[in-house]
PDB file of N, CA and C in Angstrom:
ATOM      1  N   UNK A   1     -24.247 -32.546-108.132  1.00  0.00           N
ATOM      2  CA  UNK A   1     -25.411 -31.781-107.748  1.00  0.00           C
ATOM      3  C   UNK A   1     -26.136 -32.503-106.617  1.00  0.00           C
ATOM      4  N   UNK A   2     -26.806 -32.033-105.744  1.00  0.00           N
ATOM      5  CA  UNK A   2     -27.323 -32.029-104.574  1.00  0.00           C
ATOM      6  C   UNK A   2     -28.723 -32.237-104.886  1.00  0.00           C
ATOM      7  N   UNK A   3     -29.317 -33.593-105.071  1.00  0.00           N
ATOM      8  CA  UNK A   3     -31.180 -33.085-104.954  1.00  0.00           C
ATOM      9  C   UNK A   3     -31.550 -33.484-103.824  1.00  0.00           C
ATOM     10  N   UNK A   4     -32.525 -32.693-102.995  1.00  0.00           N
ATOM     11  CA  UNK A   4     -32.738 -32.771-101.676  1.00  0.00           C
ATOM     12  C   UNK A   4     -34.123 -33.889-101.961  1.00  0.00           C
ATOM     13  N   UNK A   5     -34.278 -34.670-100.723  1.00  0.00           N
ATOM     14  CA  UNK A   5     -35.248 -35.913-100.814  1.00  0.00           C
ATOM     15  C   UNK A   5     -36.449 -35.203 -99.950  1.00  0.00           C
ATOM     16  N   UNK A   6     -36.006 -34.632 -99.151  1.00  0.00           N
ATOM     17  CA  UNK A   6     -36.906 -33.717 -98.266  1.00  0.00           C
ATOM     18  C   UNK A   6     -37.372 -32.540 -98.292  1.00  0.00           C
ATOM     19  N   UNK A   7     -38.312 -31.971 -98.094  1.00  0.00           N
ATOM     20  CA  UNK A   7     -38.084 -30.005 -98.541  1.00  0.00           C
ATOM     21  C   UNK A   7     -38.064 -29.749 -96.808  1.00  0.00           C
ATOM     22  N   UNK A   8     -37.590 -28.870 -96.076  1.00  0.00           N
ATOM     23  CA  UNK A   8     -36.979 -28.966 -95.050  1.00  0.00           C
ATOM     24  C   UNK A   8     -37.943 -27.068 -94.408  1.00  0.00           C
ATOM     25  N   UNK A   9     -38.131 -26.306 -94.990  1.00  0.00           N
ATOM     26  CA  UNK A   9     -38.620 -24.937 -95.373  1.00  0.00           C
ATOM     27  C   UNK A   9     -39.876 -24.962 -94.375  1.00  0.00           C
ATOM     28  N   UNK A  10     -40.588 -25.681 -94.586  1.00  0.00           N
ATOM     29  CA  UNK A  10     -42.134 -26.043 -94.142  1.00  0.00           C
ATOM     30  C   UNK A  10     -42.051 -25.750 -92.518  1.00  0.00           C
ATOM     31  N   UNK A  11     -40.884 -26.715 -92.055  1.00  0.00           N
ATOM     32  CA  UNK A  11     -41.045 -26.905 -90.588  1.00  0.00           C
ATOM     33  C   UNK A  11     -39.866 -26.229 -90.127  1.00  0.00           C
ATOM     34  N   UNK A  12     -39.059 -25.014 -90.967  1.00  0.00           N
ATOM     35  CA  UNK A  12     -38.706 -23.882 -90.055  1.00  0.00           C
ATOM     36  C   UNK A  12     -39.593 -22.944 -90.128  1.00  0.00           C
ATOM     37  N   UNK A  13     -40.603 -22.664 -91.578  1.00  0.00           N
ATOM     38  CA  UNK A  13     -41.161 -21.605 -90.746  1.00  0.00           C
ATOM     39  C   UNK A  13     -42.787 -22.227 -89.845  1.00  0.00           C
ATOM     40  N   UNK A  14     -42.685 -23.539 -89.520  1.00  0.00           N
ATOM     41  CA  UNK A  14     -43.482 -23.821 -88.271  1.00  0.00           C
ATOM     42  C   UNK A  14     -43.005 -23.301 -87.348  1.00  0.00           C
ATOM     43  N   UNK A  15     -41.511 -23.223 -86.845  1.00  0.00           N
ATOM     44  CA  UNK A  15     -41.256 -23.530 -85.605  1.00  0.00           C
ATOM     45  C   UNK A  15     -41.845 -21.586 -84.828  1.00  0.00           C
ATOM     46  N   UNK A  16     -42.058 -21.509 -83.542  1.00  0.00           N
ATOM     47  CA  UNK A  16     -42.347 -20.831 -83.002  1.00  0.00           C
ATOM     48  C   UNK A  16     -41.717 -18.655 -83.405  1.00  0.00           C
ATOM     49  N   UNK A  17     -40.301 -19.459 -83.620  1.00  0.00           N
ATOM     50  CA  UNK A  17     -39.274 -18.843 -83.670  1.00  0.00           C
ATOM     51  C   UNK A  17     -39.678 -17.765 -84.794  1.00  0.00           C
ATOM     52  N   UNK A  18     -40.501 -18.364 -86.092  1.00  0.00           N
ATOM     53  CA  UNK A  18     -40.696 -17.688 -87.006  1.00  0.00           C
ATOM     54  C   UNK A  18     -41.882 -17.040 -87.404  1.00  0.00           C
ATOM     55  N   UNK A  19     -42.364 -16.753 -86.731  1.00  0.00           N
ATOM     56  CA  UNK A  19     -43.981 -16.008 -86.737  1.00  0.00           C
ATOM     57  C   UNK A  19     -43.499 -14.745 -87.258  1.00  0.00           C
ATOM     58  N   UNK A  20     -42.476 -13.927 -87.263  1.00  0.00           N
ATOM     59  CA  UNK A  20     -42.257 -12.815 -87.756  1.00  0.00           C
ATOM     60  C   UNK A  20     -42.051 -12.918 -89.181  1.00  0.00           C
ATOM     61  N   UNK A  21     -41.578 -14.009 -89.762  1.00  0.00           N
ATOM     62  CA  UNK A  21     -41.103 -14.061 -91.113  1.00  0.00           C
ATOM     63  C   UNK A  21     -42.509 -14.588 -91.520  1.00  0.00           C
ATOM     64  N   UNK A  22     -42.961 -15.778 -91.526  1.00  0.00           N
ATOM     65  CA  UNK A  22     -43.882 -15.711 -91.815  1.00  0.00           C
ATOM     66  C   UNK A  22     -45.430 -14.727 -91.938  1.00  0.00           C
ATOM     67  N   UNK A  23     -45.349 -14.066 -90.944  1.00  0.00           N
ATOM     68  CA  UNK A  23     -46.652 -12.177 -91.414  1.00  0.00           C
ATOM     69  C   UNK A  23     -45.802 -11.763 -92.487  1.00  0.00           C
ATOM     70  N   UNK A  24     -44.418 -11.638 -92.469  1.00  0.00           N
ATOM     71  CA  UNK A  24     -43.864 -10.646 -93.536  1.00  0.00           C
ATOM     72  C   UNK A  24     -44.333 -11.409 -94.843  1.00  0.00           C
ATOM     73  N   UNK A  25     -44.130 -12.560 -94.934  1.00  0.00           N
ATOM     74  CA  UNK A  25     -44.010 -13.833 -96.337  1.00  0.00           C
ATOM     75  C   UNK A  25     -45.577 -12.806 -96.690  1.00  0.00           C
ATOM     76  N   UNK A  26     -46.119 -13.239 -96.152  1.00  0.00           N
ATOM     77  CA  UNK A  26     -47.600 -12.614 -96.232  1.00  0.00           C
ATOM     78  C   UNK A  26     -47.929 -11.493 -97.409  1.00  0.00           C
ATOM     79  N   UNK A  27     -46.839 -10.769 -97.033  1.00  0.00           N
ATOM     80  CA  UNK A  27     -47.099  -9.230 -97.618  1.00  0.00           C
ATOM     81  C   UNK A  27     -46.844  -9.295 -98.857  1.00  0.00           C
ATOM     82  N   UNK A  28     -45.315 -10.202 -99.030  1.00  0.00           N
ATOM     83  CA  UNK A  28     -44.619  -9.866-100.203  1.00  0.00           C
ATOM     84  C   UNK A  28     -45.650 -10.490-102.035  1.00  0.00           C
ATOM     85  N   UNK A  29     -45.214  -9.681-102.674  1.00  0.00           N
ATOM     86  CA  UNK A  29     -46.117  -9.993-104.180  1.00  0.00           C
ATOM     87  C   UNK A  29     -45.850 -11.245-104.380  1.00  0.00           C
ATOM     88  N   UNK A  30     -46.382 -12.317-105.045  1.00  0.00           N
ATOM     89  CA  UNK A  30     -46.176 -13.190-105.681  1.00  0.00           C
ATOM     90  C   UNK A  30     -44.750 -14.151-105.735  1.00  0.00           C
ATOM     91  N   UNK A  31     -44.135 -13.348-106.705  1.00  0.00           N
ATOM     92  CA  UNK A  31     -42.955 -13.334-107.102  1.00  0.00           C
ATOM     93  C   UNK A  31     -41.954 -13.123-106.086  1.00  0.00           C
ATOM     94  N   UNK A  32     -41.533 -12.553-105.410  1.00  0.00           N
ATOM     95  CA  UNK A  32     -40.809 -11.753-104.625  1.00  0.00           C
ATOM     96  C   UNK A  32     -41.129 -13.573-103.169  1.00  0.00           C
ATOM     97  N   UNK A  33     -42.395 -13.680-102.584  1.00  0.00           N
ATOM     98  CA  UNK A  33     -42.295 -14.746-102.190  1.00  0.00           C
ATOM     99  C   UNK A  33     -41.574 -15.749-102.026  1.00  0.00           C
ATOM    100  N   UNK A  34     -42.071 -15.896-103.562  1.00  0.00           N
ATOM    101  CA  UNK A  34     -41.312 -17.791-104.347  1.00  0.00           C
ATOM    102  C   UNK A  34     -39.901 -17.448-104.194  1.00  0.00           C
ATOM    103  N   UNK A  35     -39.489 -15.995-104.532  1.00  0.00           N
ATOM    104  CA  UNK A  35     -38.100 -15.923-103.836  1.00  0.00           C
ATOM    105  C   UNK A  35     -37.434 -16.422-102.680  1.00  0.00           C
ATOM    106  N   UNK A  36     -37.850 -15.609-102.125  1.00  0.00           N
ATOM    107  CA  UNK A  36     -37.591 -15.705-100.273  1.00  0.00           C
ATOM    108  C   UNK A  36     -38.215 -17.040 -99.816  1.00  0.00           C
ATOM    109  N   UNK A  37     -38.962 -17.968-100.241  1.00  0.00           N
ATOM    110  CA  UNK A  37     -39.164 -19.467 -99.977  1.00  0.00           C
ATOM    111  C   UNK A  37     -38.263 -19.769-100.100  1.00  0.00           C
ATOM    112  N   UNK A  38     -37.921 -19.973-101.548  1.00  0.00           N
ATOM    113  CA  UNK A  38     -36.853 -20.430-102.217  1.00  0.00           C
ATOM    114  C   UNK A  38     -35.601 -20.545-101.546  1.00  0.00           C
ATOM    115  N   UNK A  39     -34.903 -19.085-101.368  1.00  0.00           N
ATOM    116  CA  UNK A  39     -33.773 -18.761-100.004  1.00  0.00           C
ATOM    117  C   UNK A  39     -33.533 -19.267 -98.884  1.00  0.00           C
ATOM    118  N   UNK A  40     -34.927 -19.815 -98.471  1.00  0.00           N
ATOM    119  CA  UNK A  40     -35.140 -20.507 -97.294  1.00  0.00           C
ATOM    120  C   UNK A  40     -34.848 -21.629 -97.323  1.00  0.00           C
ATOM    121  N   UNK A  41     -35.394 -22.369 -98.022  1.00  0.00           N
ATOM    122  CA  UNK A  41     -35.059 -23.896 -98.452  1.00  0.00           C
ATOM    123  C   UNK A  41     -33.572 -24.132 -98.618  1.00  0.00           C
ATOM    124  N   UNK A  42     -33.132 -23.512 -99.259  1.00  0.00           N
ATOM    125  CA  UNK A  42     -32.093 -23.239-100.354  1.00  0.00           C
ATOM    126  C   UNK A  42     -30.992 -23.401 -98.948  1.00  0.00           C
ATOM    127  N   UNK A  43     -31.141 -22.508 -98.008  1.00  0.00           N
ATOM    128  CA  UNK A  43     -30.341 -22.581 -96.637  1.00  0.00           C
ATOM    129  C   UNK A  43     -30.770 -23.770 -95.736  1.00  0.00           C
ATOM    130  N   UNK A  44     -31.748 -24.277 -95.363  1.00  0.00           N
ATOM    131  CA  UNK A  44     -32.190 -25.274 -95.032  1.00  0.00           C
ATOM    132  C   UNK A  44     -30.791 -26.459 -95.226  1.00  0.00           C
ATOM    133  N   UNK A  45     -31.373 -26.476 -96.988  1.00  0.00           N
ATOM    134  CA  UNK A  45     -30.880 -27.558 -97.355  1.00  0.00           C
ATOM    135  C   UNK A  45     -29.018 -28.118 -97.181  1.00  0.00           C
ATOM    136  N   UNK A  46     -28.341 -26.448 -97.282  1.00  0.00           N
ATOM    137  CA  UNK A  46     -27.369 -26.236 -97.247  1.00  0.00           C
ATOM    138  C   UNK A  46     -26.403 -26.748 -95.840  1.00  0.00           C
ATOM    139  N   UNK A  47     -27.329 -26.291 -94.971  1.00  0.00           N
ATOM    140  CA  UNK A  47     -27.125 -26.591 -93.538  1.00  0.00           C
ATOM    141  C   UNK A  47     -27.487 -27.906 -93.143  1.00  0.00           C
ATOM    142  N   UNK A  48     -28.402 -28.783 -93.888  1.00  0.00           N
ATOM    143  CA  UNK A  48     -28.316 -30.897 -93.645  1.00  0.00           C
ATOM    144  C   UNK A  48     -26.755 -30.919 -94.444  1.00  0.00           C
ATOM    145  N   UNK A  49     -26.754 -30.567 -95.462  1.00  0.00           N
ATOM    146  CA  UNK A  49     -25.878 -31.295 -96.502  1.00  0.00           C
ATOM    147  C   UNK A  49     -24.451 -31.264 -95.760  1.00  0.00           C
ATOM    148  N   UNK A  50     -24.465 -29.728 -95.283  1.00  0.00           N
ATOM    149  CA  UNK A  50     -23.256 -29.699 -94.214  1.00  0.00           C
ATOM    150  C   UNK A  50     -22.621 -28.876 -93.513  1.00  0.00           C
ATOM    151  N   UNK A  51     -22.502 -29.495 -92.083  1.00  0.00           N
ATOM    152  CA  UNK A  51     -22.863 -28.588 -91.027  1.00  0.00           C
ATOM    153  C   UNK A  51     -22.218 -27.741 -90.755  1.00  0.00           C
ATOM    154  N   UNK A  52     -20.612 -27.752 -91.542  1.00  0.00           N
ATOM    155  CA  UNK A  52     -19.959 -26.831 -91.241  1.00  0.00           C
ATOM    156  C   UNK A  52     -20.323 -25.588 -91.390  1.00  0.00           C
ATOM    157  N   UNK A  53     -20.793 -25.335 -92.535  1.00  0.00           N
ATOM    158  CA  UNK A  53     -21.765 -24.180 -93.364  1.00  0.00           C
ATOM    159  C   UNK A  53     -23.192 -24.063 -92.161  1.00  0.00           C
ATOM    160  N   UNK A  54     -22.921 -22.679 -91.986  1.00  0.00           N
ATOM    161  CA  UNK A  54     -24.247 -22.079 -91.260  1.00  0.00           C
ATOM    162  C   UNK A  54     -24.973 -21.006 -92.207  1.00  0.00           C
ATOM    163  N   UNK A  55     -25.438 -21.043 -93.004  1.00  0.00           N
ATOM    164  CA  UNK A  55     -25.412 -20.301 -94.208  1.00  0.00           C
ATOM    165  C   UNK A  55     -26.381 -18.866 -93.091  1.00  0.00           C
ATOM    166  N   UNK A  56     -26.200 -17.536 -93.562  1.00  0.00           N
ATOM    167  CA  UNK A  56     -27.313 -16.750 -92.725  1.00  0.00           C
ATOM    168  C   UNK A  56     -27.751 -15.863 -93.549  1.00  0.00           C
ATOM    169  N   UNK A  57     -27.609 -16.208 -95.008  1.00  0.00           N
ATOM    170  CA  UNK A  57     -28.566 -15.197 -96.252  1.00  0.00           C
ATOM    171  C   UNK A  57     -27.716 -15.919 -97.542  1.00  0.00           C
ATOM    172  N   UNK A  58     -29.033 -15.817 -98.190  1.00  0.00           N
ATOM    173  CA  UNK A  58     -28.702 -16.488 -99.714  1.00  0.00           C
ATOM    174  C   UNK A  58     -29.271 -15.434-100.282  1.00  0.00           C
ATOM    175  N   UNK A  59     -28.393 -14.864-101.825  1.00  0.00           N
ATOM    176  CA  UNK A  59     -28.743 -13.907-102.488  1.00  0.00           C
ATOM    177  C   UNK A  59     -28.805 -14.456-103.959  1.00  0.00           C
ATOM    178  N   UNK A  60     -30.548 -15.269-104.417  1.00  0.00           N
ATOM    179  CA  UNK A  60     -30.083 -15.568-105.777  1.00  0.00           C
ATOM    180  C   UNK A  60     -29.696 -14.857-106.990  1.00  0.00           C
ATOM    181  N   UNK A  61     -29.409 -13.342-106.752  1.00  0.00           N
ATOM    182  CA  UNK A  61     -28.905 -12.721-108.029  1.00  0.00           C
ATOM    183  C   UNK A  61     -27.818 -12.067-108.101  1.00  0.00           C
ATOM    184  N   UNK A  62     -26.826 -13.092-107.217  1.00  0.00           N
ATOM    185  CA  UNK A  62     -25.250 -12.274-106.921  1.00  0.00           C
ATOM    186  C   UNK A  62     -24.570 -12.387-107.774  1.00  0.00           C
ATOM    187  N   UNK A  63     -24.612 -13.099-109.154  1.00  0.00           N
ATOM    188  CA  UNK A  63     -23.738 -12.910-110.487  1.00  0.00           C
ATOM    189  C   UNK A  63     -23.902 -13.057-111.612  1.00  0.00           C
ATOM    190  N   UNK A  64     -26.169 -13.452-111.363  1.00  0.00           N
ATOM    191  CA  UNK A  64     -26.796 -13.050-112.338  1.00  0.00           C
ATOM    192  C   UNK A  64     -28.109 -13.211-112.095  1.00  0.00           C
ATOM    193  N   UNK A  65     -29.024 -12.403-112.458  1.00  0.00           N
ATOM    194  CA  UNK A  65     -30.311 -12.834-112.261  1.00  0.00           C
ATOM    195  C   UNK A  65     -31.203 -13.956-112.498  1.00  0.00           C
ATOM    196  N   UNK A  66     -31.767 -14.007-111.425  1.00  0.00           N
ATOM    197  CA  UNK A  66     -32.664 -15.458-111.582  1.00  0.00           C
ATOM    198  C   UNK A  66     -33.518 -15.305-112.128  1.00  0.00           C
ATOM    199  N   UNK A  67     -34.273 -16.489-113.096  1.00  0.00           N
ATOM    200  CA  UNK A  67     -35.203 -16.415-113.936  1.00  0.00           C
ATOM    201  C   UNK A  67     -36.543 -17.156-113.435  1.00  0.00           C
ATOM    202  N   UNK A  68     -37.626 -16.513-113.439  1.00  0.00           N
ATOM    203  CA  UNK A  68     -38.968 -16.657-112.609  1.00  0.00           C
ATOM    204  C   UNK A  68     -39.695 -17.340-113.715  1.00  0.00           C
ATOM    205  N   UNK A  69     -40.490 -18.484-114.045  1.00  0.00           N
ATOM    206  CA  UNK A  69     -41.380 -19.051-115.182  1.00  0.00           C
ATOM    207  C   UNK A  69     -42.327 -19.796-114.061  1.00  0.00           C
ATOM    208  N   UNK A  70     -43.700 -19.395-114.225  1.00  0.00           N
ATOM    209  CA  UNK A  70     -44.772 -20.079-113.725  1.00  0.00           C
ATOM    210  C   UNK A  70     -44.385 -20.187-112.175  1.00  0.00           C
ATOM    211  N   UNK A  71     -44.448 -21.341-111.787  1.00  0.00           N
ATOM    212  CA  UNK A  71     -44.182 -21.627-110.337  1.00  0.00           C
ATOM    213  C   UNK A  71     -42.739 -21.998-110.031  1.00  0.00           C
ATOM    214  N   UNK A  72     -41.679 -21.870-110.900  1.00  0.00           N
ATOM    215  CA  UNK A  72     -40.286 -22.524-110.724  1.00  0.00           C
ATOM    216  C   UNK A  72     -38.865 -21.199-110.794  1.00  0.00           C
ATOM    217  N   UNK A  73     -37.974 -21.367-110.419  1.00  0.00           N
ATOM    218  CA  UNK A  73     -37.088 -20.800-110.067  1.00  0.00           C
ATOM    219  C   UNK A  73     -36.012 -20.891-110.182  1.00  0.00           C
ATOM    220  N   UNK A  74     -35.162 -20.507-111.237  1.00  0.00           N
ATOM    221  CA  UNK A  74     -33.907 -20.835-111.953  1.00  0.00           C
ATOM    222  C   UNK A  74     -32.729 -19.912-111.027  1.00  0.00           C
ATOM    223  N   UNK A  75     -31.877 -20.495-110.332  1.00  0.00           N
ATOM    224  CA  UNK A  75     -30.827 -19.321-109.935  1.00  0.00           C
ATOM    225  C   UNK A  75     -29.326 -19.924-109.970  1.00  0.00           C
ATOM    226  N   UNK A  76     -28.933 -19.137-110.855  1.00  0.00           N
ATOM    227  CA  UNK A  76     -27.293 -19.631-111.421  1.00  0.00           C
ATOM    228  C   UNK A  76     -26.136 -19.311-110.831  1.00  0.00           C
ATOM    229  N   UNK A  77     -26.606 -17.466-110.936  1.00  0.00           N
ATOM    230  CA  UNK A  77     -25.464 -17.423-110.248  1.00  0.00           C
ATOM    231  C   UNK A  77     -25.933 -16.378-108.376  1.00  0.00           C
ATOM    232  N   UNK A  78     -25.921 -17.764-107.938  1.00  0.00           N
ATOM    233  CA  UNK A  78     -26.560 -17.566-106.318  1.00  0.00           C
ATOM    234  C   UNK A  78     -25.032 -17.212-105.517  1.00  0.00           C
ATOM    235  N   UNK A  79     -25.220 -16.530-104.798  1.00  0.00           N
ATOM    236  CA  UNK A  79     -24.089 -16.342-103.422  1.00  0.00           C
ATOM    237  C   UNK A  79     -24.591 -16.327-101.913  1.00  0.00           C
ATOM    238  N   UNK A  80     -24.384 -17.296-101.428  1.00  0.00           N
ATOM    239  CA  UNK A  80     -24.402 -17.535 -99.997  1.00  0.00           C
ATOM    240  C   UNK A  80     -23.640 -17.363 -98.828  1.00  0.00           C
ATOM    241  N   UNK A  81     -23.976 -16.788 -98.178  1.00  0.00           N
ATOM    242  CA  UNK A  81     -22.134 -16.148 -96.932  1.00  0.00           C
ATOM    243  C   UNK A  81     -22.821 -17.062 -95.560  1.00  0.00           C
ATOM    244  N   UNK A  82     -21.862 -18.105 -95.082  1.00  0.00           N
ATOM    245  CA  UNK A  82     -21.668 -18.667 -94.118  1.00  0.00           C
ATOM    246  C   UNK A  82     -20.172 -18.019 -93.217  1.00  0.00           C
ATOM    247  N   UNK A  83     -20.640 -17.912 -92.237  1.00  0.00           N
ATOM    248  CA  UNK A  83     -19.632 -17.707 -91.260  1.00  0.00           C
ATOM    249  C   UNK A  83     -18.714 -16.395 -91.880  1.00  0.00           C
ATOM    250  N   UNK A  84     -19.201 -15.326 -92.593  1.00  0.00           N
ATOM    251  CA  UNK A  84     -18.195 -14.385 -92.724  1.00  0.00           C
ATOM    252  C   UNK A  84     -17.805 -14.596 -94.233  1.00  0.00           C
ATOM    253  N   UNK A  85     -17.957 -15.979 -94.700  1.00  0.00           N
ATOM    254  CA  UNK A  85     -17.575 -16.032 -96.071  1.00  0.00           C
ATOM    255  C   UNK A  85     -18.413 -16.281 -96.897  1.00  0.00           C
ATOM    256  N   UNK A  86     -18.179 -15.952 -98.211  1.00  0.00           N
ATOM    257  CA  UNK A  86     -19.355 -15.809 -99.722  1.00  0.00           C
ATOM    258  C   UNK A  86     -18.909 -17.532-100.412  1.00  0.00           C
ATOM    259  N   UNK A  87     -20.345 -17.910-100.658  1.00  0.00           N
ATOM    260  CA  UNK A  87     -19.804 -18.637-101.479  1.00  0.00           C
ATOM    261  C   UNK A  87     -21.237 -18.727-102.686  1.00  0.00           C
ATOM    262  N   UNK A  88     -20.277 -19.628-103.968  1.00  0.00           N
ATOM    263  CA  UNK A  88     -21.013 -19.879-105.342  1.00  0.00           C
ATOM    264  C   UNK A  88     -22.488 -20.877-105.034  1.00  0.00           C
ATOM    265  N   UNK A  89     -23.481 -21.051-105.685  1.00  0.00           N
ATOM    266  CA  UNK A  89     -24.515 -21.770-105.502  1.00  0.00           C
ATOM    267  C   UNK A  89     -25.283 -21.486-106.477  1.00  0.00           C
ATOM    268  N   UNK A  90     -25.962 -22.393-107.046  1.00  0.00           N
ATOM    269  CA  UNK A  90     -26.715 -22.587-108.168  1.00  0.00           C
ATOM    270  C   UNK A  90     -28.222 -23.668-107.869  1.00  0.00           C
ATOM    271  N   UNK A  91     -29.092 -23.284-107.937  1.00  0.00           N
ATOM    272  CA  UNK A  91     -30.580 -23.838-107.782  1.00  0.00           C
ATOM    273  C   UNK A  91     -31.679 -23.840-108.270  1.00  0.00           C
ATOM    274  N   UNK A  92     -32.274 -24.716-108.634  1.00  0.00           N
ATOM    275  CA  UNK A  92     -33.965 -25.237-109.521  1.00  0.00           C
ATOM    276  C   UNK A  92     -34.568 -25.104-108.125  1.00  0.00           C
ATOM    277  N   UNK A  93     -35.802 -24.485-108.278  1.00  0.00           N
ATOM    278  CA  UNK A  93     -36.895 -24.537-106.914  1.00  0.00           C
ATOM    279  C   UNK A  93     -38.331 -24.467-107.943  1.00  0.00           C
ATOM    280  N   UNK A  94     -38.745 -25.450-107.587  1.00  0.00           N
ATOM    281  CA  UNK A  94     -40.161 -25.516-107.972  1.00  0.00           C
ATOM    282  C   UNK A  94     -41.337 -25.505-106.602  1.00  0.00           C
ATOM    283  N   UNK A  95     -42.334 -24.534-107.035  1.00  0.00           N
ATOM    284  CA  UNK A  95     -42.759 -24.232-105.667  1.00  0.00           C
ATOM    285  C   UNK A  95     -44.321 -25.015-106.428  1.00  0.00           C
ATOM    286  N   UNK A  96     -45.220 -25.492-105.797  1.00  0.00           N
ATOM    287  CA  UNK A  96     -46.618 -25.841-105.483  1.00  0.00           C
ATOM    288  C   UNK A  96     -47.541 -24.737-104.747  1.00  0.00           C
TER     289      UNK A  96
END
């Protein structure tokens, strides 16, 4: 397992590039948010760990739904498609 030392999320959606995602983050309920943070990171992280992987959407409920408690984020069975291909992924996200 992979624990990231850094959260990496913060300073893509600083960069200039993302002013659109960020108004949208805006809108979304609560829940639905901590998601799409989550996704974000989740690709972030995917893309230090390794570069071959360009991940360009993470779907945490591609083989089972993720489970939402308080501020944290259980996703088991996650699917991520880099370059044309799907792959397995599994992730804890605790948001602040």
């Amino acid at each position: 397992m992979i624990r990231p030392t850094e959260m990496l999320s913060a300073r893509t959606l600083a960069d200039p590039r993302s002013r659109q995602a960020r108004a949208e983050l805006a809108t979304f309920a609560s829940d639905e948010r901590m998601v799409q943070l989550c996704n974000l990171e989740a690709m972030d992280q995917i893309r230090k760990w390794r570069a071959d992987f360009q991940p360009e959407r993470v779907v945490p409920y591609g083989t089972s739904e993720e489970k939402i408690s308080g501020t944290s984020i259980t996703a088991n069975g996650v699917a991520f498609r880099s370059r044309r291909n799907w792959y397995a992924l599994k992730f804890t996200c605790e948001l602040a």
